[in-house]
Protein backbone atom coordinates (compact mmCIF):
# COMPACT_ATOMS: atom_id res chain seq x y z
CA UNK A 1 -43.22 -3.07 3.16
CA UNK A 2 -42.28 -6.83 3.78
CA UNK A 3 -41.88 -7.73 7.76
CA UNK A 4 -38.20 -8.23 8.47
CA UNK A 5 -37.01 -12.16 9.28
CA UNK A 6 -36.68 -12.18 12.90
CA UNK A 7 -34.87 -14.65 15.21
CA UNK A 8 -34.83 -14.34 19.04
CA UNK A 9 -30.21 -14.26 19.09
CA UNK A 10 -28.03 -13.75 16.34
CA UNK A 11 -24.70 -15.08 17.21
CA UNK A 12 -21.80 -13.02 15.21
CA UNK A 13 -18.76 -15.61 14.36
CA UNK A 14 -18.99 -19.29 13.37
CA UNK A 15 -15.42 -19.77 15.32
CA UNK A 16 -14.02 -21.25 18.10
CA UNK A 17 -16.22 -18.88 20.18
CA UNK A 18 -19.36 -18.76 18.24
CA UNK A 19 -20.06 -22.15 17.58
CA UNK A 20 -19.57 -22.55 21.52
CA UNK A 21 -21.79 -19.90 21.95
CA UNK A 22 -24.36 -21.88 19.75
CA UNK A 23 -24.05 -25.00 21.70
CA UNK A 24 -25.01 -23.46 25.44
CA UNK A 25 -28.15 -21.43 23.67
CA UNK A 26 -29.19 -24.83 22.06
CA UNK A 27 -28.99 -26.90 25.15
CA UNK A 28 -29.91 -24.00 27.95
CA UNK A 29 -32.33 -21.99 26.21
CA UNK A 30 -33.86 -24.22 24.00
CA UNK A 31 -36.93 -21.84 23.39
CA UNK A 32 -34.95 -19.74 21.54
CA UNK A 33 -34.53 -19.47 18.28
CA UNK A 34 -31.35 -18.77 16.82
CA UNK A 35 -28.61 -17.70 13.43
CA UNK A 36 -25.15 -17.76 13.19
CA UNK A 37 -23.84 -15.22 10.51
CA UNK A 38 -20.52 -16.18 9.74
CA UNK A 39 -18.83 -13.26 7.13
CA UNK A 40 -16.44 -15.88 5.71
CA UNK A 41 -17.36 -19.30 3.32
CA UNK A 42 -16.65 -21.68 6.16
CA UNK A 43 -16.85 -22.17 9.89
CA UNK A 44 -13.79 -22.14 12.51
CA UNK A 45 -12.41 -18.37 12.43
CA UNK A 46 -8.72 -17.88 12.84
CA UNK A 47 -8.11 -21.91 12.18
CA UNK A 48 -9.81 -21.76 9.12
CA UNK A 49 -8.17 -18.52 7.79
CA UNK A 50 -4.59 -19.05 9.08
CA UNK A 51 -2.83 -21.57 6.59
CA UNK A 52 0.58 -21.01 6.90
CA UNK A 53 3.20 -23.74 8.16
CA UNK A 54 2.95 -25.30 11.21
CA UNK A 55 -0.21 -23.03 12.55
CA UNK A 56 -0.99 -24.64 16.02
CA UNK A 57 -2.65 -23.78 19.15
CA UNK A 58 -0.14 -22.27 22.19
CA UNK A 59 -2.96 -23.38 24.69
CA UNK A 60 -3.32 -26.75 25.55
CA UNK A 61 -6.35 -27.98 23.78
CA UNK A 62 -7.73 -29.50 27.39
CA UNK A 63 -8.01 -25.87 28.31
CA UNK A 64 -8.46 -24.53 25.10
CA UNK A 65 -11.14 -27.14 23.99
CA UNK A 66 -14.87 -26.39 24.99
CA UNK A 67 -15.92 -27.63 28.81
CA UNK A 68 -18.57 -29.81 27.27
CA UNK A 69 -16.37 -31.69 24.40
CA UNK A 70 -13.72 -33.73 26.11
CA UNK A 71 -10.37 -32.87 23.61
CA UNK A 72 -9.29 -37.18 23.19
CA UNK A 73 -6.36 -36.71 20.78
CA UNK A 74 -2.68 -37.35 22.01
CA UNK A 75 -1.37 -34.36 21.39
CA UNK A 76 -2.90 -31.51 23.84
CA UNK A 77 -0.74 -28.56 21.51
CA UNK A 78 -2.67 -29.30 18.63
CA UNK A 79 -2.20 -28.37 15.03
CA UNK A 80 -4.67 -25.85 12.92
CA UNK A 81 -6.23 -28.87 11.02
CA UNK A 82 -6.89 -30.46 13.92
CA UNK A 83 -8.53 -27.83 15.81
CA UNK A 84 -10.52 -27.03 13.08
CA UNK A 85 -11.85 -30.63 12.52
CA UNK A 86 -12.51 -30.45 16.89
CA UNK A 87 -14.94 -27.06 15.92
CA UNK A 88 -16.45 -28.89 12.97
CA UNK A 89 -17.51 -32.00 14.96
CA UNK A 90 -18.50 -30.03 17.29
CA UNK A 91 -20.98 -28.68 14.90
CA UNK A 92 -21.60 -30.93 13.02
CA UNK A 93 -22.97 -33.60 16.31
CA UNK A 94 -25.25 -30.78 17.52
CA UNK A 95 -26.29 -29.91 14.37
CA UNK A 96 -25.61 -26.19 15.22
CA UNK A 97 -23.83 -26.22 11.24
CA UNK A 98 -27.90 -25.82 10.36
CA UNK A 99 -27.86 -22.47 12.17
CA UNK A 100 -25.23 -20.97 9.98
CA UNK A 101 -25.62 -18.56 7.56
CA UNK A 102 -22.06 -18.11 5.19
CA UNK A 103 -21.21 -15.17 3.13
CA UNK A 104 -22.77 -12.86 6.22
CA UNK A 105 -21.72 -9.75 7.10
CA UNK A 106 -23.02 -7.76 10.19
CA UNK A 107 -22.11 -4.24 8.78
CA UNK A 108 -24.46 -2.35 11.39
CA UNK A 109 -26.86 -2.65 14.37
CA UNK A 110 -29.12 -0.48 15.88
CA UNK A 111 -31.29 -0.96 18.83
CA UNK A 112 -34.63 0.11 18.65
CA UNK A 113 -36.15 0.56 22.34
CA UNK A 114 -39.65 0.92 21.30
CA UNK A 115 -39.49 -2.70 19.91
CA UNK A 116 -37.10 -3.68 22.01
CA UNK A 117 -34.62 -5.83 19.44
CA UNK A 118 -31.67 -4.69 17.36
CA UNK A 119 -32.19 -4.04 13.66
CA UNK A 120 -28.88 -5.72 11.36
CA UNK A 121 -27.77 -4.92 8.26
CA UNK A 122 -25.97 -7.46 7.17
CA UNK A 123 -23.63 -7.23 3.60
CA UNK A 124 -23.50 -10.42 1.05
CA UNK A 125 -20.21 -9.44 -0.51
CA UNK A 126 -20.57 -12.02 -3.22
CA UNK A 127 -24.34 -10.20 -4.51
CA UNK A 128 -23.57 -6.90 -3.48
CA UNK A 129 -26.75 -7.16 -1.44
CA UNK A 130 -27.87 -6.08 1.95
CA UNK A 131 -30.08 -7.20 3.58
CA UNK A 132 -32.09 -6.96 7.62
CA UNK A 133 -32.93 -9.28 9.60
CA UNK A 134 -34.00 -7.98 13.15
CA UNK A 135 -33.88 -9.90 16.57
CA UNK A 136 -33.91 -9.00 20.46
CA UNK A 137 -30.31 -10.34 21.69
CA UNK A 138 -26.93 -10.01 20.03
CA UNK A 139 -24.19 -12.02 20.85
CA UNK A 140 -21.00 -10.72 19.04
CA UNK A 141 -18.57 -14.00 18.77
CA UNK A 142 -16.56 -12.43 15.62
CA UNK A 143 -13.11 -12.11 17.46
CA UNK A 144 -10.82 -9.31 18.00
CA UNK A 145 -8.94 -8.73 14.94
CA UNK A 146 -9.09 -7.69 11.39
CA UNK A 147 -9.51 -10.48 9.18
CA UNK A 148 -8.63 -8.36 5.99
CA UNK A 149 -6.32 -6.42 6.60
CA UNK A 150 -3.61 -7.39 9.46
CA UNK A 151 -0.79 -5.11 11.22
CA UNK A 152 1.23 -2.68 8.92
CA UNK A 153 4.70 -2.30 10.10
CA UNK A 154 6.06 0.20 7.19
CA UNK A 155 8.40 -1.60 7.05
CA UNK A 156 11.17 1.41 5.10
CA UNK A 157 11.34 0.79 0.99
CA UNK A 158 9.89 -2.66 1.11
CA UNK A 159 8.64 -2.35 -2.35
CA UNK A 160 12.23 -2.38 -3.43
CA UNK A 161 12.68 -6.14 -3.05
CA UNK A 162 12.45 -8.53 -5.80
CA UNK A 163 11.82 -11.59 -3.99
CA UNK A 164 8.33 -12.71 -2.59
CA UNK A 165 6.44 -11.06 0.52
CA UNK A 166 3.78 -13.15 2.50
CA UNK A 167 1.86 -12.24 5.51
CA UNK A 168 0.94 -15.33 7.48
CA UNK A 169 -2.95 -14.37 7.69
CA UNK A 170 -2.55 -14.74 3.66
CA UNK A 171 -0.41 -17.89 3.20
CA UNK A 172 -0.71 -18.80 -0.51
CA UNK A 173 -1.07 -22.16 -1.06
CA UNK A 174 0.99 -22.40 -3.76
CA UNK A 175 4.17 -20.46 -2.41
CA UNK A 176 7.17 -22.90 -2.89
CA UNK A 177 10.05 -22.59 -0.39
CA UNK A 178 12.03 -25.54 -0.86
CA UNK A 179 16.24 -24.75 -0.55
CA UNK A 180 15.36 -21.07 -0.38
CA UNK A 181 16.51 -18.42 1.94
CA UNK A 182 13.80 -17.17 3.87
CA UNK A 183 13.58 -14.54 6.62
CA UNK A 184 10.95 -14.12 8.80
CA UNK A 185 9.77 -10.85 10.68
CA UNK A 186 8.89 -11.22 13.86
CA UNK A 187 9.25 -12.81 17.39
CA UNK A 188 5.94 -13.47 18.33
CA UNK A 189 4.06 -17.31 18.35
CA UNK A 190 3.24 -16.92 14.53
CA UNK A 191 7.51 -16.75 13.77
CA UNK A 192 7.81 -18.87 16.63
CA UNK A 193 5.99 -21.62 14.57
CA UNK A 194 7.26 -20.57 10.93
CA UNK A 195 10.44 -20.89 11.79
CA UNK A 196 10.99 -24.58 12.64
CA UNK A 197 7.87 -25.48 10.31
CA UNK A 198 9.53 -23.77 7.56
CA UNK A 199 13.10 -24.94 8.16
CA UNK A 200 12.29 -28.15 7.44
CA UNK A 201 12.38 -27.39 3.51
CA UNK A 202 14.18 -23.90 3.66
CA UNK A 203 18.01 -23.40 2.55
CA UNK A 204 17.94 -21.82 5.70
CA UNK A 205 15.76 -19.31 7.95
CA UNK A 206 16.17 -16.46 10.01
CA UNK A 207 13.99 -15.28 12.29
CA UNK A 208 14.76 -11.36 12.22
CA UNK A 209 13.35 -9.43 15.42
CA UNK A 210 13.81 -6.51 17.08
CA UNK A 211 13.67 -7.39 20.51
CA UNK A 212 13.20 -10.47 22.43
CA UNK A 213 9.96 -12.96 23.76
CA UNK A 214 10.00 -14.71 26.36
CA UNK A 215 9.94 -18.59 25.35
CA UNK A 216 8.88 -21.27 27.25
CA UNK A 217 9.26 -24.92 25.59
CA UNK A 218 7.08 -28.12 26.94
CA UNK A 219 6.12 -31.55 25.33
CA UNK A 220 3.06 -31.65 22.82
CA UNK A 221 1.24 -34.66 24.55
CA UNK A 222 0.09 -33.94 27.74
CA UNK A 223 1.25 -37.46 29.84
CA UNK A 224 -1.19 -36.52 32.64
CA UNK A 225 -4.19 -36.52 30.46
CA UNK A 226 -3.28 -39.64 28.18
CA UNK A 227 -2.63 -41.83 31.45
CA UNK A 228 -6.10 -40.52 32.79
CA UNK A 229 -7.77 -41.24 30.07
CA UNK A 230 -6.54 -45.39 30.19
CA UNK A 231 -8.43 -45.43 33.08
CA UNK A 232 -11.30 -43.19 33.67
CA UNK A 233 -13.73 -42.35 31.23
CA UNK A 234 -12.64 -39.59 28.31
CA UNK A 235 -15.58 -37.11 30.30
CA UNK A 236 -14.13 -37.88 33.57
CA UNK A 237 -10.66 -37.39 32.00
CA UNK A 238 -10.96 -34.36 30.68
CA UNK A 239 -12.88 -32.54 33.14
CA UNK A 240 -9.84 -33.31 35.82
CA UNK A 241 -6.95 -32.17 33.64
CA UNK A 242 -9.02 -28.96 32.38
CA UNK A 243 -9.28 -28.45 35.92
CA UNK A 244 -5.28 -29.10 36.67
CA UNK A 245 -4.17 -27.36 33.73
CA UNK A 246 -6.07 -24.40 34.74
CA UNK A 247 -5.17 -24.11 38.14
CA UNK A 248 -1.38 -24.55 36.88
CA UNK A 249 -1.56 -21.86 34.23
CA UNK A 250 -2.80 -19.46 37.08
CA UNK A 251 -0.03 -20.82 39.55
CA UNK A 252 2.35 -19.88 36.63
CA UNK A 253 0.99 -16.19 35.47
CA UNK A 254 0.34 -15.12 39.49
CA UNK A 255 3.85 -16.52 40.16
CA UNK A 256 4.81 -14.15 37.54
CA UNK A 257 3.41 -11.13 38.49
CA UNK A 258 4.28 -11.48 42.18
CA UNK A 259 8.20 -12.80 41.66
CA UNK A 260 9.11 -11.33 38.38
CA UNK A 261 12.77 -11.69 38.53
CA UNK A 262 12.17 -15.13 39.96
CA UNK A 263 10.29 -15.93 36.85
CA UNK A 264 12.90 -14.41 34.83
CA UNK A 265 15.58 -15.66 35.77
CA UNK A 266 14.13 -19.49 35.43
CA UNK A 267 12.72 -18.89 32.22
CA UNK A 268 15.82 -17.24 30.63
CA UNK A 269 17.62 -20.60 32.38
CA UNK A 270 15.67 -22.67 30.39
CA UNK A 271 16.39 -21.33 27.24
CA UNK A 272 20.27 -21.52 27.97
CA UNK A 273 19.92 -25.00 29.10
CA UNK A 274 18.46 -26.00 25.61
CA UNK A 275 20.74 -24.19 23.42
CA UNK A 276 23.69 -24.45 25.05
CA UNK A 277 26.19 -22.18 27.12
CA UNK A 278 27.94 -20.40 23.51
CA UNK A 279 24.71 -19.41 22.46
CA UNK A 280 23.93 -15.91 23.39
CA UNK A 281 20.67 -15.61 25.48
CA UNK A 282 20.98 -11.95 26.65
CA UNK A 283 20.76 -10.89 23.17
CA UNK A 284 18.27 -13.22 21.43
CA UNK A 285 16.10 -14.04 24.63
CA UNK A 286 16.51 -12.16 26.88
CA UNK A 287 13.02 -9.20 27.11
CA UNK A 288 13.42 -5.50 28.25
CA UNK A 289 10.19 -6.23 30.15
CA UNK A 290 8.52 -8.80 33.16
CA UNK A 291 7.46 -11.82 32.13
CA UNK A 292 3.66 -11.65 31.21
CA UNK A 293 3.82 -8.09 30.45
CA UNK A 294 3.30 -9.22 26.64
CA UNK A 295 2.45 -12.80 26.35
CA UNK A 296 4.61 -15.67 26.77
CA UNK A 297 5.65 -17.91 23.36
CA UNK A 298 5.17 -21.46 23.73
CA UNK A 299 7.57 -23.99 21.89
CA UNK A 300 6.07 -27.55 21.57
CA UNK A 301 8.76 -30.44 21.91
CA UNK A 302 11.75 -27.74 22.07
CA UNK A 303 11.39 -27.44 17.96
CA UNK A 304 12.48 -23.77 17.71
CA UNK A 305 15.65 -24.65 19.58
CA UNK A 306 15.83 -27.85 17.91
CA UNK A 307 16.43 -25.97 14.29
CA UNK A 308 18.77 -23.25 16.10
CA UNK A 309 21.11 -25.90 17.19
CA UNK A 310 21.54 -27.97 13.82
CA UNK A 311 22.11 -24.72 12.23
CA UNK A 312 19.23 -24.35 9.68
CA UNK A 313 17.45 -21.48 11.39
CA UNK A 314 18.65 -18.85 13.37
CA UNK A 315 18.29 -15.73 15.31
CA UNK A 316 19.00 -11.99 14.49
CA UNK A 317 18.15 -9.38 16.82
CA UNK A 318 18.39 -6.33 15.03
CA UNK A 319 16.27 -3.08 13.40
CA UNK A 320 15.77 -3.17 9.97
CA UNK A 321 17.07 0.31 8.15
CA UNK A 322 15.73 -0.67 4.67
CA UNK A 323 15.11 -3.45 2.07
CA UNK A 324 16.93 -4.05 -0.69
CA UNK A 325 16.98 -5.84 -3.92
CA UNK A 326 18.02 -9.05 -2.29
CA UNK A 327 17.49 -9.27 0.96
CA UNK A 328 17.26 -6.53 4.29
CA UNK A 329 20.14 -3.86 5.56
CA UNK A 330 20.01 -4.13 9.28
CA UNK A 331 20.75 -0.73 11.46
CA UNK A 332 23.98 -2.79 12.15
CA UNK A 333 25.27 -2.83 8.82
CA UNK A 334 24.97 -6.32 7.96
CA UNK A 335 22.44 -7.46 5.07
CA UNK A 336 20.13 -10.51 4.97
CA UNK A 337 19.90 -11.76 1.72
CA UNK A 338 16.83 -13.23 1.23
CA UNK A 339 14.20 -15.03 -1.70
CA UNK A 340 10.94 -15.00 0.37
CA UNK A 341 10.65 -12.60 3.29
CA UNK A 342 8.02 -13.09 5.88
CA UNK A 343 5.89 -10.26 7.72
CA UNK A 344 4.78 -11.84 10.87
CA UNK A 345 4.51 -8.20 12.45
CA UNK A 346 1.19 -8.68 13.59
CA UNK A 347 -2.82 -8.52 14.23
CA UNK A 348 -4.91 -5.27 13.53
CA UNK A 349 -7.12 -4.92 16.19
CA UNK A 350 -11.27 -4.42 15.52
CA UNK A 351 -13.86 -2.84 17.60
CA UNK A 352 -17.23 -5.20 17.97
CA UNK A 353 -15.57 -6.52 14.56
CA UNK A 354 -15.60 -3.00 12.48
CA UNK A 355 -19.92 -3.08 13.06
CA UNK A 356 -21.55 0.48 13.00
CA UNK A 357 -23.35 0.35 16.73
CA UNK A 358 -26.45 2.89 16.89
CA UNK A 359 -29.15 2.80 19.97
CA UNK A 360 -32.58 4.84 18.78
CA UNK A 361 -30.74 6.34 15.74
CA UNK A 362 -28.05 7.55 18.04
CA UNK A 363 -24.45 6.23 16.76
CA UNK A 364 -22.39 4.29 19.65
CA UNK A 365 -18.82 5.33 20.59
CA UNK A 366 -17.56 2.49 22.66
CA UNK A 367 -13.95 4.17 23.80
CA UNK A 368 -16.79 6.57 25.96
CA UNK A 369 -18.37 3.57 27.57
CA UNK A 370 -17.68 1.46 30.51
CA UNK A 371 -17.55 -2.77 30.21
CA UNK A 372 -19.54 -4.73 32.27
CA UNK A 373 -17.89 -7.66 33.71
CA UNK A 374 -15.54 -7.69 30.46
CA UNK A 375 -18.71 -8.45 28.52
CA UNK A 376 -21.39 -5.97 27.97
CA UNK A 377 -21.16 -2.61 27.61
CA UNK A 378 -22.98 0.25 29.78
CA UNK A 379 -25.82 1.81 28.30
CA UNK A 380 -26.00 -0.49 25.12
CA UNK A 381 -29.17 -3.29 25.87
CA UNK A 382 -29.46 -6.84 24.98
CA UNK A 383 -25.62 -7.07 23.66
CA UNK A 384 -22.80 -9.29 24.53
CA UNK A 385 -19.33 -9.64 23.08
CA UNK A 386 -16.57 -12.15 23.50
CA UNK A 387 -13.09 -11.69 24.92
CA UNK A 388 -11.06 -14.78 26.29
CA UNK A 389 -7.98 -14.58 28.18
CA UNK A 390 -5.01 -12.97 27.16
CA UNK A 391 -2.88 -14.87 30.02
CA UNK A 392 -4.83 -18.09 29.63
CA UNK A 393 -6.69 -20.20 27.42
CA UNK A 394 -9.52 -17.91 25.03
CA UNK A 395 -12.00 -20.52 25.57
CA UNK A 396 -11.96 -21.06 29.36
CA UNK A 397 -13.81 -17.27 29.17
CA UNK A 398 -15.88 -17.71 25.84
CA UNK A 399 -17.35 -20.64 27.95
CA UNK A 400 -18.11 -18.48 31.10
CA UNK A 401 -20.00 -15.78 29.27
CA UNK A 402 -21.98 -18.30 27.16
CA UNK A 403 -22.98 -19.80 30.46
CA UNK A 404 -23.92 -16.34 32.04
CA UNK A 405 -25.32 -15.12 28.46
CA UNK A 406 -28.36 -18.59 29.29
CA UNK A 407 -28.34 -17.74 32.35
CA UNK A 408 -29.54 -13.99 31.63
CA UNK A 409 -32.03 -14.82 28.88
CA UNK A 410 -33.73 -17.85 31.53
CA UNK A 411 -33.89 -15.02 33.81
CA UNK A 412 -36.16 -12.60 31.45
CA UNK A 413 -37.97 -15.80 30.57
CA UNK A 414 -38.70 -15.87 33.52
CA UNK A 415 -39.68 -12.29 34.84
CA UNK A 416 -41.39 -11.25 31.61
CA UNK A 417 -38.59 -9.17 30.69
CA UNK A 418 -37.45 -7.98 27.02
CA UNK A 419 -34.34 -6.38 27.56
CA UNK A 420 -31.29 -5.92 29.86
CA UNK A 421 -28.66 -2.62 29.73
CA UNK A 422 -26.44 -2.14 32.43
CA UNK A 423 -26.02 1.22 33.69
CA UNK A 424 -23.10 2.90 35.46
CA UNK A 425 -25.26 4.55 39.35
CA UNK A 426 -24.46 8.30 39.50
CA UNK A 427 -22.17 7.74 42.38
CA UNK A 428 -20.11 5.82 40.09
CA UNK A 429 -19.74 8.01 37.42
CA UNK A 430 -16.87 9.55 38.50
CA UNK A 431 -14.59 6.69 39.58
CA UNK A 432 -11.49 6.70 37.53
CA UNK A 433 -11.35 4.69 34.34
CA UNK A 434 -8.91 2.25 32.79
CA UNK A 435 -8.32 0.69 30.05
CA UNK A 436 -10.18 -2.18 29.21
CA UNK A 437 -7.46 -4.75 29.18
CA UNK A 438 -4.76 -3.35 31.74
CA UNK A 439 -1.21 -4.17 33.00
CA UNK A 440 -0.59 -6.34 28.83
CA UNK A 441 1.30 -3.30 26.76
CA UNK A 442 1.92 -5.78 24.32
CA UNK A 443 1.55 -3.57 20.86
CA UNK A 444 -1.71 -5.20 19.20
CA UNK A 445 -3.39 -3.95 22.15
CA UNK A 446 -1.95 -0.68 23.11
CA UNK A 447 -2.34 -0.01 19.49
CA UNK A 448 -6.06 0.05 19.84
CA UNK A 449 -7.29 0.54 23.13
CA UNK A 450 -7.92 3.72 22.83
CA UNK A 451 -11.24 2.70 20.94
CA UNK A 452 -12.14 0.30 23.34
CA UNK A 453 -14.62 0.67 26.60
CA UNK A 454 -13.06 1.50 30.05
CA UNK A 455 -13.22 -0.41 32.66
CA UNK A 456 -13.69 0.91 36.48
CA UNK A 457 -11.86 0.07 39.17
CA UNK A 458 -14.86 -1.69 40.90
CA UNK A 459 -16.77 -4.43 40.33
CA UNK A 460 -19.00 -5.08 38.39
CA UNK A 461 -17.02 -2.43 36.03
CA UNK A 462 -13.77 -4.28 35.90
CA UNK A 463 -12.42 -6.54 33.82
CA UNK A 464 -10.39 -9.03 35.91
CA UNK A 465 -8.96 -11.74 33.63
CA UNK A 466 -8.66 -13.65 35.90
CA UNK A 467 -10.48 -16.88 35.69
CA UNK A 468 -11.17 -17.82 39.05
CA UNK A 469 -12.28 -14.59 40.24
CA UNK A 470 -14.61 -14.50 37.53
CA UNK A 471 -16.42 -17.57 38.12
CA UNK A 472 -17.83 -16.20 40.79
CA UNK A 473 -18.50 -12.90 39.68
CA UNK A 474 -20.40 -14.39 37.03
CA UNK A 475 -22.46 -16.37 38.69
CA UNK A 476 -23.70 -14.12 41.04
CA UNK A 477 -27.44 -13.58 41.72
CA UNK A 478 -29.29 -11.43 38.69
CA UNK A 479 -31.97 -10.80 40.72
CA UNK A 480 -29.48 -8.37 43.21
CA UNK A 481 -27.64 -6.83 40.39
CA UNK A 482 -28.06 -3.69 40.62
CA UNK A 483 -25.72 -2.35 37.67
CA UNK A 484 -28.31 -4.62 35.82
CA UNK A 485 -31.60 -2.54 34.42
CA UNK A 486 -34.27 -4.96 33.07
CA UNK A 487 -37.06 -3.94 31.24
């Protein structure tokens, strides 16, 4: 029997998240060896799979960018392209693009404790092959939703329309929309960004939803950050509005959660203010729940509004009873006739990105397990996942654990040490459990956290999302952790 390749980490994702993940291994722990196995043909994750109009960032990319890779173009809400050319450079200057292995599929990992490293069986779709490659850490970088198959709404008798059906996460490049109607399902940041990207061309577009999102509109270029950069240099720059940026997003979200009615009431303001006092805002913006419950929708350079006021999009809040032929019948009775309809209903969550998990043969239920920190899991060794922020920028937290995912394999560098599990103490076993990401019903997580690890209401057992709080908790000691078994 031939001796499996081995490498010391396999990283899981060549996205946002993965490639930073590659960086801080090559430059922190350059004794190890490393792959990236990347299921897809190309690097860059969601902005290389997402094509449809307009597809942007609704972070600020000075947040949003990597903490080691100042972001230097004007505009800090950045277009797909461009964020996708940001991950490539990034890449492509460390010469981490070496490290990746396309047409990779992790399919299943098990741990073997004996020899303490993980075992992966990894699928080449276009062969039909499988093949192993073994290794002692994993670091899972693949995201959090289903890149095949996205959110099903059933939406009633759809198959009875004659016109064309897209789901953003499948844009076809060829799909003409020029002077046709189009409606678009949805009222989250992916019809939030069709809709003015698309009106452009369109006869006209409606965005059809079925209850309202909070929307908060602010200018694409970011005049704190191009003034600094005239005058200090772009590291300097970057580093001191990543800092103010952050620090403001928290103001905002804890501001929030404290004074929702406060926050409410200013937010639903704004709206009015940009589309005038006729326009009806209790109906079309106005949420049943708090602000932050479900993630707010950014608008760059007021364009949504912009398109709503010269009348070639607009706004119908409404359930759908069935399609038609031509168009939609609404629970109201009126019909929206339609040529291209648009299902922006939604993500399809994935557990540890649909991979079998076994430890000594034994298969892994995760929904039984309790997180660690918000990034490993109790009783599973030598595995870390990826989870940014749901109330702030992804990468501010894909940054944190990279650092604390060095600083972890330094520390069994240095203590001789070939594996790491953490391990919920017996008088912790019965504290009560929560799930994993609380207090955000927003459906693409409700929908799936049932699968998911608890968390604890104790640290280190919680997951805190909370940025501040968990740059401390992350760099605490090793050495006095003792939720932390090494081996």
């Amino acid at each position: 029997m031939s001796q499996l390749e081995h490498t010391d980490v396999v990283i899981v994702g060549a996205g946002l998240s993965g490639i930073g993940a590659a960086y801080h291994l090559a430059t922190k722990c350059p004794d190890r060896s490393y792959l990236i196995l990347e299921s897809r043909k190309a690097m860059g994750g969601t902005w290389d799979l997402f094509r449809y109009p307009g597809i942007r960032s609704d972070s600020d990319m000075h947040t949003l960018g990597y903490s080691f890779k100042p972001w230097e173009s004007e505009k800090a809400i950045a277009d797909g392209p461009a964020i996708l050319s940001y991950v490539q450079e990034t890449a492509r200057e460390n010469a981490l693009d070496e490290h990746i292995r396309y047409g990779h599929k992790l399919t299943a990992a098990n741990w073997s404790s004996d020899e303490a490293q993980w075992i992966l069986d990894i699928s080449l779709p276009e062969t039909g092959e499988t093949v192993q490659i073994s290794c002692n850490f994993l670091f899972m970088c693949s995201g959090y939703y289903n890149y095949q198959q996205p959110h099903d709404a059933k939406l009633n008798n759809i198959e009875a329309f004659k016109g064309t059906v897209v789901h953003p996460q499948f844009w076809p490049e060829d799909l003409q929309y020029t002077d046709k109607k189009v409606v678009v399902i949805g009222s989250g940041a992916t019809a939030m960004t069709l809709v003015p990207a698309m009106a452009a061309k369109a006869a006209q577009v409606t965005m059809l939803q079925r209850s309202p999102t909070y929307v908060v509109s602010r200018p694409s270029k970011d005049w704190f950050a191009n003034g600094l950069r005239k005058i200090l240099p772009s590291k300097w720059a970057y580093t001191i509005t990543r800092l103010r940026n952050t620090l403001m997003q928290e103001w905002l979200y804890k501001g929030a959660r404290t004074n929702p009615e406060r926050s409410k009431t200013a937010l639903i303001k704004m709206v009015q203010k940009e589309l005038g006092d006729d326009f009806d805002v209790d109906t079309h913006f106005t949420p049943s729940y708090n602000p932050w419950d479900q993630r707010l929708c950014l608008v760059p350079d007021s364009d949504l509004f912009t398109v709503i006021n010269n009348g070639s999009a607009s706004i119908v809040t409404d359930h759908i009873s069935q399609f038609t032929e031509t168009g939609i019948q609404l629970a109201s009775g009126d019909h929206l006739d339609a040529d291209i309809v648009v299902t922006a209903t939604g993500l399809e969550l994935l557990v540890m990105g649909g991979t079998a998990f076994s430890v000594d043969g034994n298969a892994v239920d995760f929904s039984t397990l309790t997180s660690y920190k918000g990034l490993m899991i109790s009783e599973i060794p030598n595995m870390v996942t990826t989870f940014g922020y749901i109330n702030a920028s992804w990468t501010l937290r894909a940054d944190l654990i990279s650092e604390w995912v060095c600083r972890t394999l330094n520390h069994m560098t240095k203590t001789n040490t070939q594996s790491v599990v953490p391990k919920v103490p017996a008088h912790l076993q019965d504290m009560p459990r929560r799930a994993w990401i609380a207090d955000f019903p927003a459906g693409y997580m409700t929908r799936s956290m049932h699968l998911q690890p608890k968390q604890g209401d104790q640290a280190p057992w919680i997951n805190t999302q909370d940025y501040r709080k968990e740059r401390a908790l992350f760099k605490e000691p090793l050495d006095g952790d003792s939720a932390l078994h090494f081996k």
